[in-house]
Protein backbone atom coordinates (compact mmCIF):
# COMPACT_ATOMS: atom_id res chain seq x y z
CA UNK A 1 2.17 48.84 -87.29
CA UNK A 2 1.53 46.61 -90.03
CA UNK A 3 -2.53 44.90 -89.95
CA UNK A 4 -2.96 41.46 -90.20
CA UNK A 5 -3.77 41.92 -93.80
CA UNK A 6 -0.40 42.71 -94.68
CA UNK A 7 1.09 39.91 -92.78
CA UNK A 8 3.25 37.86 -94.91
CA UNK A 9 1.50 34.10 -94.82
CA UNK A 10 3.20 31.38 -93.48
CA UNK A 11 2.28 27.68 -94.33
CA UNK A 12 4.48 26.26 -92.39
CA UNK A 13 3.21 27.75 -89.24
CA UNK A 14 -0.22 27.50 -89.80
CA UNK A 15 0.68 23.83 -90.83
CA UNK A 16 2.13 23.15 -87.52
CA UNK A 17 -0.55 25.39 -85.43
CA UNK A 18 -3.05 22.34 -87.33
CA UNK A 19 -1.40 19.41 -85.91
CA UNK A 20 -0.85 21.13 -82.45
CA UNK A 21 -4.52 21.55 -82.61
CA UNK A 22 -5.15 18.11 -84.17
CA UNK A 23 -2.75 16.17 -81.67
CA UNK A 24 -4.38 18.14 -78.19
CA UNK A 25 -8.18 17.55 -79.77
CA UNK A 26 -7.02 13.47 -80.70
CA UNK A 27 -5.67 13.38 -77.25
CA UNK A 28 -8.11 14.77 -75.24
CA UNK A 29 -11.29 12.89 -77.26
CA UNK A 30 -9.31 9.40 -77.01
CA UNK A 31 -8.26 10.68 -73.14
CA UNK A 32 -11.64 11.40 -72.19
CA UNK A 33 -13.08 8.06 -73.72
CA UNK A 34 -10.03 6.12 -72.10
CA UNK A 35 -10.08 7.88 -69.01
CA UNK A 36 -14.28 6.88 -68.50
CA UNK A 37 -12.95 3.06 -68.68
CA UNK A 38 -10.24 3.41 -66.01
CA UNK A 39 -12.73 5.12 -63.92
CA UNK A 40 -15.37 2.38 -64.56
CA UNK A 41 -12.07 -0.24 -63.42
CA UNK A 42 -11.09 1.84 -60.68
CA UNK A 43 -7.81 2.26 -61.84
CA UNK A 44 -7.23 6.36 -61.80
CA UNK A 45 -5.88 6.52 -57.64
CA UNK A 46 -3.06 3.90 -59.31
CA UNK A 47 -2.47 6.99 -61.87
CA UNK A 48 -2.68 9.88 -58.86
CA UNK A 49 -0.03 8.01 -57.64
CA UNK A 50 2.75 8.77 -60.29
CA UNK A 51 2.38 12.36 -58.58
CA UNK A 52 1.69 11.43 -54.53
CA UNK A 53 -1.91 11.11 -54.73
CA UNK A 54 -4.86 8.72 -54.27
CA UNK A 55 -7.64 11.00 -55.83
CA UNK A 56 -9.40 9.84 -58.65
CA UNK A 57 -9.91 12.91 -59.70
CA UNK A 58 -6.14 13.76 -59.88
CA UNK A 59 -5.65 10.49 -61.33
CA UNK A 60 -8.05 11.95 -64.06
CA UNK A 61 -6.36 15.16 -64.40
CA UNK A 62 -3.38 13.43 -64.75
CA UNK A 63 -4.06 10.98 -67.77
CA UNK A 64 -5.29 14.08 -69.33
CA UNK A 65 -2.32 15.36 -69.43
CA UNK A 66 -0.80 12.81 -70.55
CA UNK A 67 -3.54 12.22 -73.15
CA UNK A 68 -2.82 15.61 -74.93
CA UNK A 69 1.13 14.84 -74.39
CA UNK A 70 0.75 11.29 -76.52
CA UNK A 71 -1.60 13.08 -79.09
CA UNK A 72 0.91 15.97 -79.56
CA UNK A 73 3.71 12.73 -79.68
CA UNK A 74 2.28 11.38 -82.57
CA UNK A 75 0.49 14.11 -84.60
CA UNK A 76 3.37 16.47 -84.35
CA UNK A 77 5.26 14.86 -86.35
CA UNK A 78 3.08 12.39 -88.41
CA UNK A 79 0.57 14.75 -89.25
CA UNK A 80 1.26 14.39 -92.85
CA UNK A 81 0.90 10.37 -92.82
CA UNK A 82 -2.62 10.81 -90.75
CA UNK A 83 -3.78 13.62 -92.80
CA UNK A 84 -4.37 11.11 -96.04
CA UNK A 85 -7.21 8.54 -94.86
CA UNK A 86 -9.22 7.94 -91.94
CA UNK A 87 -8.38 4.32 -92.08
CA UNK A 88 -4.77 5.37 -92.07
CA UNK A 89 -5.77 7.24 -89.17
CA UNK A 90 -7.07 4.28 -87.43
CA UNK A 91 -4.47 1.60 -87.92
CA UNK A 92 -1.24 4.36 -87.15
CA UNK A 93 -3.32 5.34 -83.88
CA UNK A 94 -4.17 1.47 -83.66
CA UNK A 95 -0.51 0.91 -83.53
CA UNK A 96 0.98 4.19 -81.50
CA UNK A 97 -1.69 3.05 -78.67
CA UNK A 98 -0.03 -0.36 -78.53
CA UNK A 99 3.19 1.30 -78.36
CA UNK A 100 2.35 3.37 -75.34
CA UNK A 101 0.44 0.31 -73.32
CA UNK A 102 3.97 -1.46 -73.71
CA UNK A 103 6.10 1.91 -72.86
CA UNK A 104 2.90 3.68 -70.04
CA UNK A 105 1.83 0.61 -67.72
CA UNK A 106 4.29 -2.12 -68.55
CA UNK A 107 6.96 0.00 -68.33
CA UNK A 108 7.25 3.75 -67.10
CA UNK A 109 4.64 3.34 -64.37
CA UNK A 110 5.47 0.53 -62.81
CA UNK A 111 9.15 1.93 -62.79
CA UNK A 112 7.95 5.11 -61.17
CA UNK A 113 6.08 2.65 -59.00
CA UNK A 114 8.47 0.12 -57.63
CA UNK A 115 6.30 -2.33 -58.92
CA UNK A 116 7.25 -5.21 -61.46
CA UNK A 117 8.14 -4.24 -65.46
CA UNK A 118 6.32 -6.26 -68.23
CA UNK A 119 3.45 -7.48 -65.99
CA UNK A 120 0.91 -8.86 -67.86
CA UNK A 121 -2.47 -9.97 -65.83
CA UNK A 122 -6.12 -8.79 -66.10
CA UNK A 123 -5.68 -5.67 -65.49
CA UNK A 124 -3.02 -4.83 -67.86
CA UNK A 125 -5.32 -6.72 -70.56
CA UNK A 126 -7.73 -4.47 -70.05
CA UNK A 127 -4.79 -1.42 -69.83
CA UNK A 128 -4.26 -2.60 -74.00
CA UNK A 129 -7.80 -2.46 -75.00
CA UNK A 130 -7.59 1.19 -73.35
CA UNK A 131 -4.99 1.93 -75.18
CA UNK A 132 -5.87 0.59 -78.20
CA UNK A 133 -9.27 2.66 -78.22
CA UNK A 134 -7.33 5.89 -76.95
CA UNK A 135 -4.94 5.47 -80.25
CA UNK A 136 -7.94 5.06 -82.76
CA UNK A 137 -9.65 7.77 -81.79
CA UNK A 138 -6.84 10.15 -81.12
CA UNK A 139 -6.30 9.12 -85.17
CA UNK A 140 -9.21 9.74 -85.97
CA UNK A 141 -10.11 13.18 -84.22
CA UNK A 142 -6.43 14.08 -85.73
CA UNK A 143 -7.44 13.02 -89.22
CA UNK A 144 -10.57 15.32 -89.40
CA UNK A 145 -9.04 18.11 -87.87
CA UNK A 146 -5.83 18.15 -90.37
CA UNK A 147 -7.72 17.45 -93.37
CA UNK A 148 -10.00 20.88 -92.48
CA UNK A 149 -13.25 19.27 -91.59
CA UNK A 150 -13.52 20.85 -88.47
């Protein structure tokens, strides 16, 4: 049995074990910071109920999940774009937030809901600057982490 000394190195995997890393830490940080304002709103039972549940607390859970999902969605496979400046960071997870607040709430949920597509009101106002927050700092968190500073 060979030791792990005399394992032949692989950049590509270690490469990819980075942004798997990167895109789970982005998502949970900009998750957890997200997640805090919907609980503040009182929005996580509307999340438990993608799954059959009114529990904040599985509504929590939930996002989570799909927190570390998203990251892994955009680190994956722009690690190498994210990986050259923190303000690059920013604006791409800037952007990919605004991307999910028109393809999470606007769309998907309210599918899986039976409620109406593309409804904009208060609520889903507040839904963007969520999202917009979650994508900067899942940018961020994913910038530090590729670039080794972690």
């Amino acid at each position: 049995m060979a030791s792990a000394s005399a394992l032949p190195h692989h950049p590509t995997a270690t490469q990819l074990g980075r942004k798997i890393v990167a895109g789970a830490a982005g998502g949970l940080a900009g998750g957890l910071v997200f997640g805090m304002l919907m609980s503040l709103m009182g929005m996580l039972p509307m999340v438990a109920s993608m799954v059959g549940s009114d529990s904040a607390a599985v509504g929590f859970g939930v996002h989570m999940v799909i927190s570390v999902l998203i990251g892994w969605g955009l680190v994956i496979p722009l690690g190498g774009m994210l990986s050259t400046s923190y303000a690059k960071g920013a604006v791409i997870g800037l952007a990919y937030g605004a991307m999910w607040w028109v393809l999470g709430p606007l769309a998907i949920m309210p599918a899986m809901l039976g409620m109406p597509l593309f409804a904009i009101d208060a609520m889903a106002m507040f839904s963007l600057m969520g999202h917009l927050v979650y994508g900067v700092i899942l940018g961020l968190v994913a910038v530090r982490i590729l670039k080794g500073q972690v």
